[in-house]
Structures are given as structure tokens and as C-alpha cells.
Protein backbone atom coordinates (compact mmCIF):
# COMPACT_ATOMS: atom_id res chain seq x y z
CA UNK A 1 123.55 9.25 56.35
CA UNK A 2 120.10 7.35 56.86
CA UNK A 3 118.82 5.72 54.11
CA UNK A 4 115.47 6.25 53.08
CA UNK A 5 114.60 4.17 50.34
CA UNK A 6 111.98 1.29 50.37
CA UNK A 7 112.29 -2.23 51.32
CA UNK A 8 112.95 -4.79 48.46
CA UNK A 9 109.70 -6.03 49.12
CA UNK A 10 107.98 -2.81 48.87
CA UNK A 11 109.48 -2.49 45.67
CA UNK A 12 108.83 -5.43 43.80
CA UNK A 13 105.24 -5.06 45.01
CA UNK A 14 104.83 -1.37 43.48
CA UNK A 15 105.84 -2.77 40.11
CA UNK A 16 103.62 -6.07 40.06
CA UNK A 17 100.72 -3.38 41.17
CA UNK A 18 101.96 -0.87 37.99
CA UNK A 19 102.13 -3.84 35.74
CA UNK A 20 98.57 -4.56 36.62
CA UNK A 21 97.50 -0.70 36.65
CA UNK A 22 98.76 -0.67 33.06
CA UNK A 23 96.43 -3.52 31.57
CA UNK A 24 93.40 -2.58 33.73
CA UNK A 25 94.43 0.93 31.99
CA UNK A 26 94.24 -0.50 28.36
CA UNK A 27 90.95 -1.87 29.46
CA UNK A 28 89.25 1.43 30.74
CA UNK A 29 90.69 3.29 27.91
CA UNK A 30 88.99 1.31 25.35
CA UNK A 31 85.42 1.58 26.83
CA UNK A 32 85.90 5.86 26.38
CA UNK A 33 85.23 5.59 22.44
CA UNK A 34 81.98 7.38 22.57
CA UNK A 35 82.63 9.41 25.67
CA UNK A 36 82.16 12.60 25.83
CA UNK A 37 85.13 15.01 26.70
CA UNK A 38 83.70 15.35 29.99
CA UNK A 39 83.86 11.65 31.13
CA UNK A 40 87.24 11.31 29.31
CA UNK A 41 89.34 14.09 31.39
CA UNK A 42 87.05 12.42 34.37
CA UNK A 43 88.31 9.03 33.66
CA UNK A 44 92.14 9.67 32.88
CA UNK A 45 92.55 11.98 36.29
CA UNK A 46 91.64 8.93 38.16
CA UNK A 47 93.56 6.52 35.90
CA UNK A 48 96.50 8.78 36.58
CA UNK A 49 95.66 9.33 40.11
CA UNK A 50 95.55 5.42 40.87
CA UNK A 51 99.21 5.22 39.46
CA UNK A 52 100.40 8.33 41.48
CA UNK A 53 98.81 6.41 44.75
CA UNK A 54 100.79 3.32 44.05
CA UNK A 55 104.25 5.02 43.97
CA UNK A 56 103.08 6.48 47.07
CA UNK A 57 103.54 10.20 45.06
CA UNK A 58 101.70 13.07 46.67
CA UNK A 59 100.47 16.02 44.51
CA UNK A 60 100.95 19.90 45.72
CA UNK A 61 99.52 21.88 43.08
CA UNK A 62 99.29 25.47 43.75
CA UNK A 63 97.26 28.37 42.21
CA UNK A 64 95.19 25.92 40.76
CA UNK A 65 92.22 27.34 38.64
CA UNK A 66 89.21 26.82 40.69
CA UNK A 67 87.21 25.87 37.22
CA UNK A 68 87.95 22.88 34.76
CA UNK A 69 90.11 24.50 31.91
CA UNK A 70 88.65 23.65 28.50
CA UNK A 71 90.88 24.44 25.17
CA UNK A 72 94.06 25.93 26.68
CA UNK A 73 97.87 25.18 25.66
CA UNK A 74 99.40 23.59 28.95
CA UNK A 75 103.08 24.14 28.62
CA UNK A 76 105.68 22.17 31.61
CA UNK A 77 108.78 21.72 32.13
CA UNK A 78 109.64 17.86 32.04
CA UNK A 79 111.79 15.90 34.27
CA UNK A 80 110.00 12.26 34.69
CA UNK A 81 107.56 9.95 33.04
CA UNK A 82 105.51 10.76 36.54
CA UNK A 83 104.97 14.04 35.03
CA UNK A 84 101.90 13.18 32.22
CA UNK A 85 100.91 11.35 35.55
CA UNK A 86 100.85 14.55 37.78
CA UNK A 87 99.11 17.07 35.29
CA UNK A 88 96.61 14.49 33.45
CA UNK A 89 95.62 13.89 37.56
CA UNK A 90 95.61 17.82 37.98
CA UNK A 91 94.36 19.15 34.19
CA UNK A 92 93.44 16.06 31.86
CA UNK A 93 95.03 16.94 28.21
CA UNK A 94 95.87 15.04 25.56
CA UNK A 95 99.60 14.78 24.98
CA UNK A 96 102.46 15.66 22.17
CA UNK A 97 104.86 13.12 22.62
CA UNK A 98 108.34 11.77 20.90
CA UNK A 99 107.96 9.35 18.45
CA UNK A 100 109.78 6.59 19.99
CA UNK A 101 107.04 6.23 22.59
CA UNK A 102 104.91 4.57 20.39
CA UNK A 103 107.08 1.86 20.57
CA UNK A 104 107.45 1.17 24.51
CA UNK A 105 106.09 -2.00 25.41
CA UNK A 106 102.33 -1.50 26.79
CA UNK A 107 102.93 1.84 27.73
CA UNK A 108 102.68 2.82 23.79
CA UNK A 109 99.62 1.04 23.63
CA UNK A 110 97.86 3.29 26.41
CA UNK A 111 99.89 6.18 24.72
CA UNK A 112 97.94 5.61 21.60
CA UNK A 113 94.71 4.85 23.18
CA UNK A 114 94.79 8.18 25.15
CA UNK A 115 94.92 10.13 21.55
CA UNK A 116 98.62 10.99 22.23
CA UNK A 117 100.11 12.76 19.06
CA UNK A 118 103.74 11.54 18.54
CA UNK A 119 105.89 13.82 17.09
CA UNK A 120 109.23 13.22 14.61
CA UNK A 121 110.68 16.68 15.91
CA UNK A 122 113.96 15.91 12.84
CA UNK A 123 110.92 16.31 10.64
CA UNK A 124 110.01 19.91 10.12
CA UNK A 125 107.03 18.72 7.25
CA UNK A 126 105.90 16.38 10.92
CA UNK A 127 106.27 19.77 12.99
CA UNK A 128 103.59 21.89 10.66
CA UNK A 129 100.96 18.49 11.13
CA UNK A 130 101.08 18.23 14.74
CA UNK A 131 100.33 22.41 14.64
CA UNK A 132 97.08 21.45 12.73
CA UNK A 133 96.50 19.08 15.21
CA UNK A 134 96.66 20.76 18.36
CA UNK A 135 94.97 23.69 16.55
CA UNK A 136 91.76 21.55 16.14
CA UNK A 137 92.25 19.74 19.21
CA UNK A 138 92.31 23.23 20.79
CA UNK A 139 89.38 24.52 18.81
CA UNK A 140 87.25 21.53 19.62
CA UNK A 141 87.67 22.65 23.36
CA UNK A 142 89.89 20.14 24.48
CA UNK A 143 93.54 20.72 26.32
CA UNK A 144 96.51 19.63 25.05
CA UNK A 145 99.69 19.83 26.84
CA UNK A 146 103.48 19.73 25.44
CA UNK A 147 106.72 19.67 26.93
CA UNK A 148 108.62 22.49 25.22
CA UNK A 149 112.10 21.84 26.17
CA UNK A 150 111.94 18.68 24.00
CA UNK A 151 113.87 16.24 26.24
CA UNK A 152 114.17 15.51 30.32
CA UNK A 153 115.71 17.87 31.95
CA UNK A 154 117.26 16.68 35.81
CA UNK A 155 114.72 19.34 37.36
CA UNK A 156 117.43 21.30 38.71
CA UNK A 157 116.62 24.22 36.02
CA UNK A 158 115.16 24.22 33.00
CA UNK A 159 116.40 23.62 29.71
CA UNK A 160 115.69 26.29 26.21
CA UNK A 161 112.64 26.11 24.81
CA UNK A 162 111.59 25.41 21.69
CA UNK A 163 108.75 27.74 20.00
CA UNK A 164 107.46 25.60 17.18
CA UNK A 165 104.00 23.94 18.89
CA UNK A 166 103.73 27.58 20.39
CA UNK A 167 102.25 28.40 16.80
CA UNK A 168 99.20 26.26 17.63
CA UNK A 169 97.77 28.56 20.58
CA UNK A 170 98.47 31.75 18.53
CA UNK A 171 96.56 29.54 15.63
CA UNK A 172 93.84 28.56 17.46
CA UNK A 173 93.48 31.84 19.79
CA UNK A 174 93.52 29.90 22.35
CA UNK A 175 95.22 30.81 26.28
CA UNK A 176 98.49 29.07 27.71
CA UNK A 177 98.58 27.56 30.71
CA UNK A 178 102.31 27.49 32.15
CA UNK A 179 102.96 24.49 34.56
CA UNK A 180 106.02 24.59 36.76
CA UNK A 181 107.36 21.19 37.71
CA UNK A 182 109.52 20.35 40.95
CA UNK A 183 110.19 16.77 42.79
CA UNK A 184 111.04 16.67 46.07
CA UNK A 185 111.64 13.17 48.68
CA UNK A 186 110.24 12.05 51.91
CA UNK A 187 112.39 14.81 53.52
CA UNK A 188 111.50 17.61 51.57
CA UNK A 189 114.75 17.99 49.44
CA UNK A 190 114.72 18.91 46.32
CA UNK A 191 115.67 15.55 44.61
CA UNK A 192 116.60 14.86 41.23
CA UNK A 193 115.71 11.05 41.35
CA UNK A 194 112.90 10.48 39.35
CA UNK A 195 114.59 11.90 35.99
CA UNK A 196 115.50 10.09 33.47
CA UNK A 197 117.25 12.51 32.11
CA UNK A 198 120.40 10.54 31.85
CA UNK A 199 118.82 6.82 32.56
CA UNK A 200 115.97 4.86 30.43
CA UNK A 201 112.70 4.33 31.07
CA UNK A 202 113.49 0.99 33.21
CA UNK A 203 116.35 2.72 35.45
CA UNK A 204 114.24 5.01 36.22
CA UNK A 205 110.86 3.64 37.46
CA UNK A 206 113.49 1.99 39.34
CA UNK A 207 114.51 4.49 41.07
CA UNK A 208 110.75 5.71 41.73
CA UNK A 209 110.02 2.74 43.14
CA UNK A 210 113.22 2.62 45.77
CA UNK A 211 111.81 6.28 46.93
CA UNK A 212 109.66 6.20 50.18
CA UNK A 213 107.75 9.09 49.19
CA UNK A 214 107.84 11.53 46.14
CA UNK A 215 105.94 15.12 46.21
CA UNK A 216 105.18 16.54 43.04
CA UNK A 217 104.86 20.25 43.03
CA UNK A 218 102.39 21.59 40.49
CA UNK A 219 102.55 25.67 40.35
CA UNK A 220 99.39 26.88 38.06
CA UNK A 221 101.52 30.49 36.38
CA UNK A 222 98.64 32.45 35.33
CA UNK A 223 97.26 31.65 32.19
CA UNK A 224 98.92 33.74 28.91
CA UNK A 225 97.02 34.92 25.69
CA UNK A 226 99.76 34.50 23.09
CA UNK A 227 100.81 38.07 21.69
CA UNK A 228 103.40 38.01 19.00
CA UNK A 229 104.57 35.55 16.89
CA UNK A 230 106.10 32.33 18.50
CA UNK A 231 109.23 32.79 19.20
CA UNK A 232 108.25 36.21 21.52
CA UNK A 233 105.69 33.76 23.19
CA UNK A 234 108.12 31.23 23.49
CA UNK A 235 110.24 33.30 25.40
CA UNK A 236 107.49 34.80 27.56
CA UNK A 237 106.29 31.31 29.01
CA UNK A 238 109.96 30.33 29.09
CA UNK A 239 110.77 33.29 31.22
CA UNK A 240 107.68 32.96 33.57
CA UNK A 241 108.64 28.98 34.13
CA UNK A 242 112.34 29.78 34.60
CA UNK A 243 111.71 32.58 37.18
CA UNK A 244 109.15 30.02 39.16
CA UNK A 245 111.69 27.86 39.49
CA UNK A 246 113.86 30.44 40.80
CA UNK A 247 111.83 31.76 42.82
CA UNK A 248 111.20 28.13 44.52
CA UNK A 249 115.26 27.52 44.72
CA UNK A 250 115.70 30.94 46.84
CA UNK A 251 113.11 29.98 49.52
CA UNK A 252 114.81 26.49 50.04
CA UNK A 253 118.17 28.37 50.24
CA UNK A 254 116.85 30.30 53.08
């Protein structure tokens, strides 16, 4: 079989470039205090864009809103750290994110300084804060976008959801915008290499890095005004994701 991963070269030089990306980021971030939410979503699309460009990652987003979205859940499935890339490029949100990324060398930093919430999720008391959160954040007109399933799944399926942060849209009256995630190489196979599902953060970038080309597909599910309490809307957006998926697997079987 051919193999069609990158050069040593090629990958030592996307890394030095993401090393650099990362500090410029820390940079732009800090000059976005008084910005309005406008020029923030503006600024972290590109931010986000310029790091999809250097891993040579290529966005297909389909059924994309033709408007900005302001103050809507975005729910995804998760697979890789590319994917806060690949919907902050697409639909800039602020992010609900485990606790122990607060810790990750520089990457925490820009974490923090792009008003990420990080979440204890062994801490129900933690759970009921970060509702309140999102609630306002949602409120205030901004998006904010959590990964339900609560861990990386290969991107193969998708893993059960969890309803608690659902309670913030039905708080807030606010809409749900589903996201369905797929990754897919330079051949257009479905490819399960950018998860770190099973790996850490370091394996994988890795493994991004030795890719010649990653496509990221984005499906926009049409947006959902939660009905019910959260475990019924839960299951709804669950349902829709799950059946995107599916629907994506049966056309590549054909």
C-alpha cells in the first residue's frame, strides 16, 4: 500500500510554525479586552483558520446558515483537538471544556484567554455553575459550544450523550445548533487519525502532522428550539447527530 504521509521535514516544519501560531495567538488574544463581540468571533475564525492552513486541513461545511448565528447552543460530536479549530473557523463560540485543559502547557493559556469555561464534570455543585454560565453567555448574545459526549470519541460513531449543559438552552430560551463532525485523508477515506481518543495530546498532533491532507466535514443539522426538559432534548440532538453520521457512512458504502 502507498504511503501517504508527509516528509520528516514537512513535519517538523508544521510544528515549529504551530509553536509560533500559538504565541502570536496569546498575543492577539490579549489585545480583544475591549472588543466588541463582533471583532472577537472576527478575530478567533482567522486565528483558527491560520492553524487549520498550517496542518494543511481543508474545511467542508455544509448547510451552513447563510447569517452569523448570535446566542445559540452549538452541540458536536468530538473526535480531535482540530475540532474547536474547525467550528471556532466556521461559528466562533466560546467553549466548555474539561478541567485538565487549563493545565496544558500554552495551549491553557490561550484556553483561558479565549473565555473557555472549564468544567469538573465529577462535580455536580461545578455542573449547576457552568449552566449559569452558558445561560448568561447565551443571553448576552454570544454562542457557546459544548461537546456533549464528554470525551473523544474515534469518529467512527458517536458516543451517549450527556444532557446536563442541555439545561442552559432550555434556561436561556435560546436555539441549538447541532454540528456533525467527520475526518477524512488525502484520499477521501474516512480516517480515524486525528483522534485522540486513545493517544494524548502529543501523539496525536503527531499524527496530524504525518497526514498529507485532512478534510474536516462540518454538517450545519437545522437549528432545534429545546422542547421538554433535558434529557428529551438530549436525546433529540443526539438522535439527529447519530442519524447524520449514518446517513454519511451509507453513501461511502455505496
Amino acid at each position: 500500500m502507498k504511503d501517504y504521509s508527509t516528509p520528516f521535514l514537512t513535519r517538523f516544519s508544521r510544528l515549529f510554525k504551530m509553536l509560533l501560531w500559538l504565541f502570536s495567538t496569546v498575543r492577539r488574544i490579549r489585545r480583544l479586552d475591549k472588543a466588541s463581540v463582533e471583532q472577537r468571533n472576527a478575530e478567533f475564525s482567522a486565528i483558527c483558520a491560520e492553524a487549520l492552513s498550517i496542518l494543511n486541513v481543508r474545511l467542508i461545511a455544509s448547510n451552513r446558515p447563510s447569517e452569523s448565528l448570535k446566542g445559540v447552543l452549538v452541540v458536536a460530536n468530538h473526535i480531535s483537538l482540530l475540532d474547536i479549530f474547525a467550528i471556532t473557523a466556521l461559528c466562533p463560540s466560546s467553549f466548555i471544556a474539561m478541567k485538565e485543559l487549563s493545565r496544558w502547557p500554552v495551549i491553557g493559556r490561550v484556553a483561558r484567554n479565549a473565555d473557555t469555561v472549564f468544567i469538573d464534570r465529577s462535580n455536580r455543585k461545578d455542573i449547576n455553575i457552568i449552566n449559569e454560565a452558558i445561560c448568561r453567555s447565551l443571553t448576552e448574545g454570544k454562542n457557546v459550544c459544548f461537546f456533549p459526549e464528554a470525551r473523544t470519541s474515534s469518529g467512527n460513531g458517536i458516543l451517549p450523550f450527556k444532557a446536563a449543559l442541555f439545561q442552559s438552552a432550555i434556561d436561556a430560551g435560546s436555539e441549538i445548533q447541532p454540528l456533525a463532525l467527520r475526518y477524512f485523508d488525502s484520499q477521501k477515506r474516512r480516517t480515524t487519525q486525528p483522534s485522540f481518543s486513545e493517544v494524548n495530546l502529543f501523539v496525536s498532533l503527531w499524527r496530524i502532522v504525518s497526514m498529507q491532507e485532512i478534510e474536516v466535514h462540518v454538517d450545519f443539522l437545522p437549528l432545534e428550539k429545546p422542547q421538554g426538559d433535558r434529557y428529551e432534548v438530549k436525546d433529540k440532538i443526539e438522535a439527529a447527530i447519530s442519524r447524520e453520521i449514518g446517513k454519511i457512512h451509507e453513501v461511502l458504502a455505496e
